[in-house]
PDB file of N, CA and C in Angstrom:
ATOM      1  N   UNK A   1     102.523  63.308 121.306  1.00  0.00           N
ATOM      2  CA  UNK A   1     101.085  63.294 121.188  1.00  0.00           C
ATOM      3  C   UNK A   1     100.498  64.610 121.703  1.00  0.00           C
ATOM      4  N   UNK A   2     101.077  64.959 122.814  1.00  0.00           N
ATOM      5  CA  UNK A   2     100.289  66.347 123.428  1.00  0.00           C
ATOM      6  C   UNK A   2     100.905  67.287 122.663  1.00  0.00           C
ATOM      7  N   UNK A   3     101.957  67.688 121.400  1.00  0.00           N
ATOM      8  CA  UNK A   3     102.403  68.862 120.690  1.00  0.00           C
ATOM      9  C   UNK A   3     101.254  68.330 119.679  1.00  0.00           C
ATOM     10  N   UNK A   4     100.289  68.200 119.877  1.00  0.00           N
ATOM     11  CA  UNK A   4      99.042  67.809 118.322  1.00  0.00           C
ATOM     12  C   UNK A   4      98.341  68.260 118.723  1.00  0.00           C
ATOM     13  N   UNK A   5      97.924  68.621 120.573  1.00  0.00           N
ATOM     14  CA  UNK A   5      96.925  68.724 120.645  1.00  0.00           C
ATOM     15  C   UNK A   5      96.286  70.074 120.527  1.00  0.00           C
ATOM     16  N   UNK A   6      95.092  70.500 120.139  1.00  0.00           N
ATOM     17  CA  UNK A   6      94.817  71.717 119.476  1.00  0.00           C
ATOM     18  C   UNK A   6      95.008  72.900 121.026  1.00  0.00           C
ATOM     19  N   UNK A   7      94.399  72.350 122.284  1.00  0.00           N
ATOM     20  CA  UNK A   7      94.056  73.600 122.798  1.00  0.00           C
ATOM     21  C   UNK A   7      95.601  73.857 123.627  1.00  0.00           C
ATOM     22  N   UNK A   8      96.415  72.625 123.615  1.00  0.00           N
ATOM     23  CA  UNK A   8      97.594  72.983 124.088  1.00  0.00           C
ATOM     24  C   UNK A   8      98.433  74.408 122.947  1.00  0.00           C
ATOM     25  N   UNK A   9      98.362  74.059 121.590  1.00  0.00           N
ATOM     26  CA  UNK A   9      98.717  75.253 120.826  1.00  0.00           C
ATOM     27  C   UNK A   9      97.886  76.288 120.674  1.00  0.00           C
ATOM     28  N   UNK A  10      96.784  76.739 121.372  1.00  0.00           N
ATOM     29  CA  UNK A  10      96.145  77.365 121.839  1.00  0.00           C
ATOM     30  C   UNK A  10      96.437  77.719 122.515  1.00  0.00           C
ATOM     31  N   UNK A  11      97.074  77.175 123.823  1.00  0.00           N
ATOM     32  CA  UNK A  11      97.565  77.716 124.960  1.00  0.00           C
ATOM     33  C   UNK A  11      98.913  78.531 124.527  1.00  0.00           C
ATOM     34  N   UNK A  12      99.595  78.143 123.823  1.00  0.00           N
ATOM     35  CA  UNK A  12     101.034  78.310 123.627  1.00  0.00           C
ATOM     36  C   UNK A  12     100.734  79.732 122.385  1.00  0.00           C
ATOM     37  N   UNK A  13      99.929  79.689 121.619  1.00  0.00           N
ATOM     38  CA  UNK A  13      99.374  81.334 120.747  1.00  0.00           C
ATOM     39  C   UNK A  13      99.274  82.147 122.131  1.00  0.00           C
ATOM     40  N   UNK A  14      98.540  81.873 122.631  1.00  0.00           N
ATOM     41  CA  UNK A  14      97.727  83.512 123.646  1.00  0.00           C
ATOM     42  C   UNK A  14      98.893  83.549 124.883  1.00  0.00           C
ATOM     43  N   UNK A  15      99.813  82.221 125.461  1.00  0.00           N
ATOM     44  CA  UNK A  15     100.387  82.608 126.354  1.00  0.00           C
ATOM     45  C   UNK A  15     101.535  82.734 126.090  1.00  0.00           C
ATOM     46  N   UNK A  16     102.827  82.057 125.235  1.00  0.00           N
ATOM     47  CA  UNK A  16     104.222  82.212 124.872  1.00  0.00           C
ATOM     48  C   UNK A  16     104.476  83.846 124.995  1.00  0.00           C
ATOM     49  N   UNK A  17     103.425  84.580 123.626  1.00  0.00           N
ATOM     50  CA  UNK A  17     103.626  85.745 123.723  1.00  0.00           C
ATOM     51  C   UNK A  17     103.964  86.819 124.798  1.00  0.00           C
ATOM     52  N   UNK A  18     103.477  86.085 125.555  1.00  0.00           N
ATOM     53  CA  UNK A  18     103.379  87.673 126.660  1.00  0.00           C
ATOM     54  C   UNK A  18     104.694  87.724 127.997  1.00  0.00           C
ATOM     55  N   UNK A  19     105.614  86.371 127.712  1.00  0.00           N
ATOM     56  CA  UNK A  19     107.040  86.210 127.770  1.00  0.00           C
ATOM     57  C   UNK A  19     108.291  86.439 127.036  1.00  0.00           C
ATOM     58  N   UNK A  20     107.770  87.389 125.641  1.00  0.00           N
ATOM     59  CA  UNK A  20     108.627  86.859 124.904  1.00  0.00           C
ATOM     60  C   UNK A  20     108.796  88.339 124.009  1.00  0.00           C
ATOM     61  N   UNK A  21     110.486  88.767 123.994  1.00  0.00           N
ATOM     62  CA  UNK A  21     110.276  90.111 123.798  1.00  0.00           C
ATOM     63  C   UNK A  21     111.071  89.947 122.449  1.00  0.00           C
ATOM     64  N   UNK A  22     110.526  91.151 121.241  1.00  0.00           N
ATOM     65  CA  UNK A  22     110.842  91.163 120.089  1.00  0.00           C
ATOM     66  C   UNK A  22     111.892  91.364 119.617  1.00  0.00           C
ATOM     67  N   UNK A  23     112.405  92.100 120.632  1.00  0.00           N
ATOM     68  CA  UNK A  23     114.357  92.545 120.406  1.00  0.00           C
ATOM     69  C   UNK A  23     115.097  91.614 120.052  1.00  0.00           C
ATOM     70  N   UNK A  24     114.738  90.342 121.111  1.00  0.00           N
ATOM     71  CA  UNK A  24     115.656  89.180 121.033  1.00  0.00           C
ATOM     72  C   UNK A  24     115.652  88.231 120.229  1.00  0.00           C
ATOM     73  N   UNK A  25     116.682  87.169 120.168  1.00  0.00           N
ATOM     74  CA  UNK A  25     116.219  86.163 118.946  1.00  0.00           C
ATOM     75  C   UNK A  25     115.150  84.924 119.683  1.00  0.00           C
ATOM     76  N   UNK A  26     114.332  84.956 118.890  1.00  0.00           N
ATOM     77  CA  UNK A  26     113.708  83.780 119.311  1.00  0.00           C
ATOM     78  C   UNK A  26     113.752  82.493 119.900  1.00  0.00           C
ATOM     79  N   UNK A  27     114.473  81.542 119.082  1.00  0.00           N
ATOM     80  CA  UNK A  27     115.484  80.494 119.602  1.00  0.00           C
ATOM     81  C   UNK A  27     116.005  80.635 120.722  1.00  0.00           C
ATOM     82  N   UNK A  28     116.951  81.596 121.086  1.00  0.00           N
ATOM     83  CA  UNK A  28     117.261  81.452 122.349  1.00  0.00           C
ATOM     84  C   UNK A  28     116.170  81.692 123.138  1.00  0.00           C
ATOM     85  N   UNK A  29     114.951  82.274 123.435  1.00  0.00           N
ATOM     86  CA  UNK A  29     114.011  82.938 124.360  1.00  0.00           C
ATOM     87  C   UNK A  29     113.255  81.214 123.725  1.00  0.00           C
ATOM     88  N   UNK A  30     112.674  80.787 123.325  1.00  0.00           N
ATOM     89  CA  UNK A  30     112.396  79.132 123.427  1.00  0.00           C
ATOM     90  C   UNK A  30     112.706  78.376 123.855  1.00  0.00           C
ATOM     91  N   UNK A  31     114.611  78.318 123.659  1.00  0.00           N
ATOM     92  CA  UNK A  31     115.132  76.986 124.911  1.00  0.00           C
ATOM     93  C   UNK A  31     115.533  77.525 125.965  1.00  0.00           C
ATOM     94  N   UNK A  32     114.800  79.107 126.462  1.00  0.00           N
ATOM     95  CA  UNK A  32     114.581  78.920 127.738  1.00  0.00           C
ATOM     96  C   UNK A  32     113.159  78.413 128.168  1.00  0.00           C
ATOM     97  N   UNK A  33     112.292  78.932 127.334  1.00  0.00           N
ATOM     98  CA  UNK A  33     110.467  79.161 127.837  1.00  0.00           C
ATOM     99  C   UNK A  33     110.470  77.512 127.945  1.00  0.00           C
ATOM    100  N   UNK A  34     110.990  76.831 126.938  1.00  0.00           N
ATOM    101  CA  UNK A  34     110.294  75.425 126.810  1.00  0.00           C
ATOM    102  C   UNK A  34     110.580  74.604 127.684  1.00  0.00           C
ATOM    103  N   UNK A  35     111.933  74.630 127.947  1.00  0.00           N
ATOM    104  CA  UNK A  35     112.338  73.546 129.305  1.00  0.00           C
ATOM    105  C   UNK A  35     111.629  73.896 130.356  1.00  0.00           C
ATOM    106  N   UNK A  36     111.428  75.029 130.445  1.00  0.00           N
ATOM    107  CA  UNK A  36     110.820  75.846 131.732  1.00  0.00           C
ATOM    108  C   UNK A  36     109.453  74.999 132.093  1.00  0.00           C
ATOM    109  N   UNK A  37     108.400  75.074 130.785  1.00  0.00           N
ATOM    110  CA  UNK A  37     107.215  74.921 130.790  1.00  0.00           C
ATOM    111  C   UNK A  37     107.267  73.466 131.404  1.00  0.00           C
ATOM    112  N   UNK A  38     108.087  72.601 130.529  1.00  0.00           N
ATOM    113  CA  UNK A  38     108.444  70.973 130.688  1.00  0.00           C
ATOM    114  C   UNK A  38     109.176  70.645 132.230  1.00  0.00           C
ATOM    115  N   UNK A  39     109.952  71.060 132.722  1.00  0.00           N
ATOM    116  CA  UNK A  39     109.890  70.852 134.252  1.00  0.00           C
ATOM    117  C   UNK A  39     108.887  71.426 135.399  1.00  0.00           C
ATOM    118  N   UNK A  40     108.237  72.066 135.049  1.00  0.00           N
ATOM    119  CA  UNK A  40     106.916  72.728 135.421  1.00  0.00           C
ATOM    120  C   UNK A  40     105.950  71.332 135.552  1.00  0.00           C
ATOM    121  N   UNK A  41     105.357  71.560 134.235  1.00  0.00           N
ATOM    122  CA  UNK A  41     104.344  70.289 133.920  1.00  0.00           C
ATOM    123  C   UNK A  41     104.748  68.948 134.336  1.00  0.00           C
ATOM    124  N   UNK A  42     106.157  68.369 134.430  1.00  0.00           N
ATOM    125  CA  UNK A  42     106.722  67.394 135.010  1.00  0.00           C
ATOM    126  C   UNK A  42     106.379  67.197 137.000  1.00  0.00           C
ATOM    127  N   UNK A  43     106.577  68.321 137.074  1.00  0.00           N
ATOM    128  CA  UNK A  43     106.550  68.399 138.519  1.00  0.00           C
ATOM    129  C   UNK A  43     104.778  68.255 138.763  1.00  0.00           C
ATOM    130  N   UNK A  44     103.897  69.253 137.891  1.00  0.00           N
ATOM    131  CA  UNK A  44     102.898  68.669 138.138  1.00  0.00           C
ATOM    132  C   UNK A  44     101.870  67.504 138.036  1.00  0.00           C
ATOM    133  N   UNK A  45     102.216  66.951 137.098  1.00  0.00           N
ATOM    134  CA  UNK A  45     101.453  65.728 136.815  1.00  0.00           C
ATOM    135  C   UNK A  45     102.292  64.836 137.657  1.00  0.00           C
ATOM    136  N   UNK A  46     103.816  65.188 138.298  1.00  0.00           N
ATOM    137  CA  UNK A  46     104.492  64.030 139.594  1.00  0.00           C
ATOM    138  C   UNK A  46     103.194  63.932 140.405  1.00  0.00           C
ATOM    139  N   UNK A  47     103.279  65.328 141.117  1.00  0.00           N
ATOM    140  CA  UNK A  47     102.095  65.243 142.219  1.00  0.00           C
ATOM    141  C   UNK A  47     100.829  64.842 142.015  1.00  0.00           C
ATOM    142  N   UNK A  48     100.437  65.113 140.808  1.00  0.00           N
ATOM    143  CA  UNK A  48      99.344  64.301 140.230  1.00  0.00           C
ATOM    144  C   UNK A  48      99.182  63.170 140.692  1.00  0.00           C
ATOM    145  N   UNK A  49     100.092  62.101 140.110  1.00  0.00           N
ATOM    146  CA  UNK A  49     100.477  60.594 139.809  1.00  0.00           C
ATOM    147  C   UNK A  49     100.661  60.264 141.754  1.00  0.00           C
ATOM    148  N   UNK A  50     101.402  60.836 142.214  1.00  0.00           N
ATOM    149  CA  UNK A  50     101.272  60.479 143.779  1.00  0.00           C
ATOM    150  C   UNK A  50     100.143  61.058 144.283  1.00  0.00           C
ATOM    151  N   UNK A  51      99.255  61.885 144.276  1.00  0.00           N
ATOM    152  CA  UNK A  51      98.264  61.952 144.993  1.00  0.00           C
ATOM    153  C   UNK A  51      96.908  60.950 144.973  1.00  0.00           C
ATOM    154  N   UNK A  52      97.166  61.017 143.057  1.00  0.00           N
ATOM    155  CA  UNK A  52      96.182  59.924 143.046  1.00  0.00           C
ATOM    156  C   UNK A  52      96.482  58.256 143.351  1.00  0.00           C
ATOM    157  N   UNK A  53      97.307  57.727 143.366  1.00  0.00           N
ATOM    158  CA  UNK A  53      98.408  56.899 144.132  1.00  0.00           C
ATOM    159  C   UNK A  53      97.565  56.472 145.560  1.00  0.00           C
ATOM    160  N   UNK A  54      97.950  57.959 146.277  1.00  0.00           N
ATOM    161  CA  UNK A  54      97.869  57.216 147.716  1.00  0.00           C
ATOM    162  C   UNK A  54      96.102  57.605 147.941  1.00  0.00           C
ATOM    163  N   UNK A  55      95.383  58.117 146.900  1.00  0.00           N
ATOM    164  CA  UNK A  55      94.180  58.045 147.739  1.00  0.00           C
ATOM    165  C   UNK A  55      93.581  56.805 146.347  1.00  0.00           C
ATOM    166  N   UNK A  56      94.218  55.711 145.904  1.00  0.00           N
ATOM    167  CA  UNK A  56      93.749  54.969 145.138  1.00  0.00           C
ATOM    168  C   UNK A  56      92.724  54.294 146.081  1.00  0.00           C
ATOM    169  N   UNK A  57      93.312  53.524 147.436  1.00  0.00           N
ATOM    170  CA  UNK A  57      92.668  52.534 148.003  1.00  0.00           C
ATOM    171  C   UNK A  57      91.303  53.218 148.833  1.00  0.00           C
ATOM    172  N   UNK A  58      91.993  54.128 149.093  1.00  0.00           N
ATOM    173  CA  UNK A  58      90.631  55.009 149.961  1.00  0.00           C
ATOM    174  C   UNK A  58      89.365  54.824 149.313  1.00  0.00           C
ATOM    175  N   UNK A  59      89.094  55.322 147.537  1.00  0.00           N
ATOM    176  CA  UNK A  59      88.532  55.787 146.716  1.00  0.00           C
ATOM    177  C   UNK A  59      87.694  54.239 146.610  1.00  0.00           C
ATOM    178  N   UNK A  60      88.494  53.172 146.673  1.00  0.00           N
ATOM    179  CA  UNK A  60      88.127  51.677 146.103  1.00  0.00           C
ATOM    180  C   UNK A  60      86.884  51.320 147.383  1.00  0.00           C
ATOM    181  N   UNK A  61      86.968  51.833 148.546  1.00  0.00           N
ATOM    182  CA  UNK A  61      86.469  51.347 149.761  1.00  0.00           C
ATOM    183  C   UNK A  61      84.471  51.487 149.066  1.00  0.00           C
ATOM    184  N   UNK A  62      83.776  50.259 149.929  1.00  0.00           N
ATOM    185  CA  UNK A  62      82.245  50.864 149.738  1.00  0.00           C
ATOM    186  C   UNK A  62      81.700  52.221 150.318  1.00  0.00           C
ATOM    187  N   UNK A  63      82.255  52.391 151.531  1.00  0.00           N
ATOM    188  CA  UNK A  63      81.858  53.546 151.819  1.00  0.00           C
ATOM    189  C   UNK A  63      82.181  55.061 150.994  1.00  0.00           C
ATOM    190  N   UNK A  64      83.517  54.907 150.620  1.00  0.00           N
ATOM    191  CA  UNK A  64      83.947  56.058 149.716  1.00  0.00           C
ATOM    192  C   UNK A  64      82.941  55.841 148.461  1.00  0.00           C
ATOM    193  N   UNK A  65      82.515  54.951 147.663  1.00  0.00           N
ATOM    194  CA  UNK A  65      81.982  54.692 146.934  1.00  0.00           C
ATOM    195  C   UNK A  65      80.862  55.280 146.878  1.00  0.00           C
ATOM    196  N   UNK A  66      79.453  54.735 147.824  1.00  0.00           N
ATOM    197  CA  UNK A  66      78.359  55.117 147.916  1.00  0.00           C
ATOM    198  C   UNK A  66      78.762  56.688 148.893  1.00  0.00           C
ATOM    199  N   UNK A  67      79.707  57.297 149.364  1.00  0.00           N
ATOM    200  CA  UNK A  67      79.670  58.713 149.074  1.00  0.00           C
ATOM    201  C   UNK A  67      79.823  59.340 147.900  1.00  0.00           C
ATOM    202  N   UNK A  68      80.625  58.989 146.762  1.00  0.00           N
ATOM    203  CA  UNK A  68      80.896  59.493 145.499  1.00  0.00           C
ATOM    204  C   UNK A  68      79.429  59.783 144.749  1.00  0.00           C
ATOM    205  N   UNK A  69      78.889  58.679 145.388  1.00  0.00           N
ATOM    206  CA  UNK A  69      77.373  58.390 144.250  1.00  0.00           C
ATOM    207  C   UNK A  69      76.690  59.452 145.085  1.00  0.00           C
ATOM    208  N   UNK A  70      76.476  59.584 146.244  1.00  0.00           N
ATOM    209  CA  UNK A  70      75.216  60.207 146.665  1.00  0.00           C
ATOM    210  C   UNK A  70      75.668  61.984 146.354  1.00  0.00           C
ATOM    211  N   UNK A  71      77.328  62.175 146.484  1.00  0.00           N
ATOM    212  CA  UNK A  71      77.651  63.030 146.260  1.00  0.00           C
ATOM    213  C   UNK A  71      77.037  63.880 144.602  1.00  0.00           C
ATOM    214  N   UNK A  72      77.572  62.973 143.555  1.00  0.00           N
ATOM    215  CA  UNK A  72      76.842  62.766 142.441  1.00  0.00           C
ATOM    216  C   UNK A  72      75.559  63.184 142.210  1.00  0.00           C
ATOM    217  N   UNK A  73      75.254  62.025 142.720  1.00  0.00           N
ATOM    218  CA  UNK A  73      73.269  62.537 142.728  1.00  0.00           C
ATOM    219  C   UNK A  73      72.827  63.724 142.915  1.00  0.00           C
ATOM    220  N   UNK A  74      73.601  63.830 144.135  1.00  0.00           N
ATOM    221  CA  UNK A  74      72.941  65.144 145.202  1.00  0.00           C
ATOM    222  C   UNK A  74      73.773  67.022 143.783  1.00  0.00           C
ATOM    223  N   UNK A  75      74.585  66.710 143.196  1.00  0.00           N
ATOM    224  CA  UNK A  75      74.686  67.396 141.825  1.00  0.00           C
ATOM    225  C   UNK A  75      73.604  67.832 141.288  1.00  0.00           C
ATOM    226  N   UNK A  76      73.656  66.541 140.636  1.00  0.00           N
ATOM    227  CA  UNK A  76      72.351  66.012 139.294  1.00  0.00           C
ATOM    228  C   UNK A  76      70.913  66.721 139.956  1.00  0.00           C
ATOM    229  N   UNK A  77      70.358  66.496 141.161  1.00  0.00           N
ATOM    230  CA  UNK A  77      69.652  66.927 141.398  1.00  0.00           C
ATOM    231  C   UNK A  77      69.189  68.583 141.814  1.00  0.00           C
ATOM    232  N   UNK A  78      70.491  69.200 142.702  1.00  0.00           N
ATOM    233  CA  UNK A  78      70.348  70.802 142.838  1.00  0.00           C
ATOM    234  C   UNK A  78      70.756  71.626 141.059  1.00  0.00           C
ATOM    235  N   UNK A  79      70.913  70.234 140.314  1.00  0.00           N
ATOM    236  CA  UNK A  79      71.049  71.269 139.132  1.00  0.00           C
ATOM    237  C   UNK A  79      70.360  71.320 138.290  1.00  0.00           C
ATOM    238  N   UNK A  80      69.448  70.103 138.299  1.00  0.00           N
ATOM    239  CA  UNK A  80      68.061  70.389 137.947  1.00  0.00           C
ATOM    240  C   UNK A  80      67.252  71.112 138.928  1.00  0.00           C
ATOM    241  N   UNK A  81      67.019  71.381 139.750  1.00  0.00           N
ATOM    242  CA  UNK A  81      66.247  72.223 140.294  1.00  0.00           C
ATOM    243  C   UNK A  81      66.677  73.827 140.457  1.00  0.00           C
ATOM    244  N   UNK A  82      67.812  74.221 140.464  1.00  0.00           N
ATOM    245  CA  UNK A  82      68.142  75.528 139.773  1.00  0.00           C
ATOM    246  C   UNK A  82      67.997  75.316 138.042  1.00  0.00           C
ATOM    247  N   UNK A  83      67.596  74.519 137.253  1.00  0.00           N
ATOM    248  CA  UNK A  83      67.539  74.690 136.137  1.00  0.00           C
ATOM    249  C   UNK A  83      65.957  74.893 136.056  1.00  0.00           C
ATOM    250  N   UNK A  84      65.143  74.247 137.100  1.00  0.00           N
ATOM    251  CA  UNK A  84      63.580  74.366 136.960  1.00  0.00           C
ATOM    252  C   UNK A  84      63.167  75.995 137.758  1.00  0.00           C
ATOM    253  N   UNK A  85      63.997  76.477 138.380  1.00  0.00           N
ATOM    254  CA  UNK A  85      63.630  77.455 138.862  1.00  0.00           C
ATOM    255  C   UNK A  85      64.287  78.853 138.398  1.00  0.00           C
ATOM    256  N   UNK A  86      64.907  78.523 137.717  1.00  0.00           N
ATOM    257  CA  UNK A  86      65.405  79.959 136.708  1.00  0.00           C
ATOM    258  C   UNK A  86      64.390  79.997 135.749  1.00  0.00           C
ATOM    259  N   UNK A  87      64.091  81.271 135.524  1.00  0.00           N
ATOM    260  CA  UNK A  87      62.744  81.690 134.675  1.00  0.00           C
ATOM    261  C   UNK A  87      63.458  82.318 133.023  1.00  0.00           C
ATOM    262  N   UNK A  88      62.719  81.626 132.348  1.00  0.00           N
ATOM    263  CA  UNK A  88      63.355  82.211 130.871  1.00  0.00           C
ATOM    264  C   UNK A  88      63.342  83.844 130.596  1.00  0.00           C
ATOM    265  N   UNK A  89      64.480  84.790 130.097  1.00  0.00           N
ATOM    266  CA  UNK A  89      63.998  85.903 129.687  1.00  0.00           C
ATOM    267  C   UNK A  89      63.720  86.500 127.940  1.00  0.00           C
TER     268      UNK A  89
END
């Protein structure tokens, strides 16, 4: 599903290239880049999956809650008011 997705082959146009030298054959310089990329991304979405894990219950609490929101708000609001106070040119 994620080899469909557009900005991932986006990613893979502007960045493969600039690993990847013309002398050599391709194929081989791929099943190195690709495993590479894939234990990479493995490792990160691990830590992903455990971080969000152990701060699941934290996040569930009311207090974490009504901080998220006021956190939120308190957004919504300094960004309308830098949006009311920037002057058109």
């Amino acid at each position: 599903m994620t080899a469909l997705n557009p900005k991932l082959i986006a990613f893979f146009v502007a960045f493969l290239p600039q690993f990847m030298t013309p002398d050599r054959p391709v194929l081989n310089q791929l099943l190195v880049l690709a495993p590479t990329f894939l234990a990479i991304s493995i490792l990160t979405n691990g830590f992903y999956v455990l971080a969000a894990s152990a701060a699941r219950d934290r996040l569930r609490s009311a207090r974490a809650l009504r901080w998220m929101n006021r956190f939120g708000a308190g957004c919504l609001i300094g960004a309308g008011l830098m949006t009311a106070a920037l002057r058109r040119t």
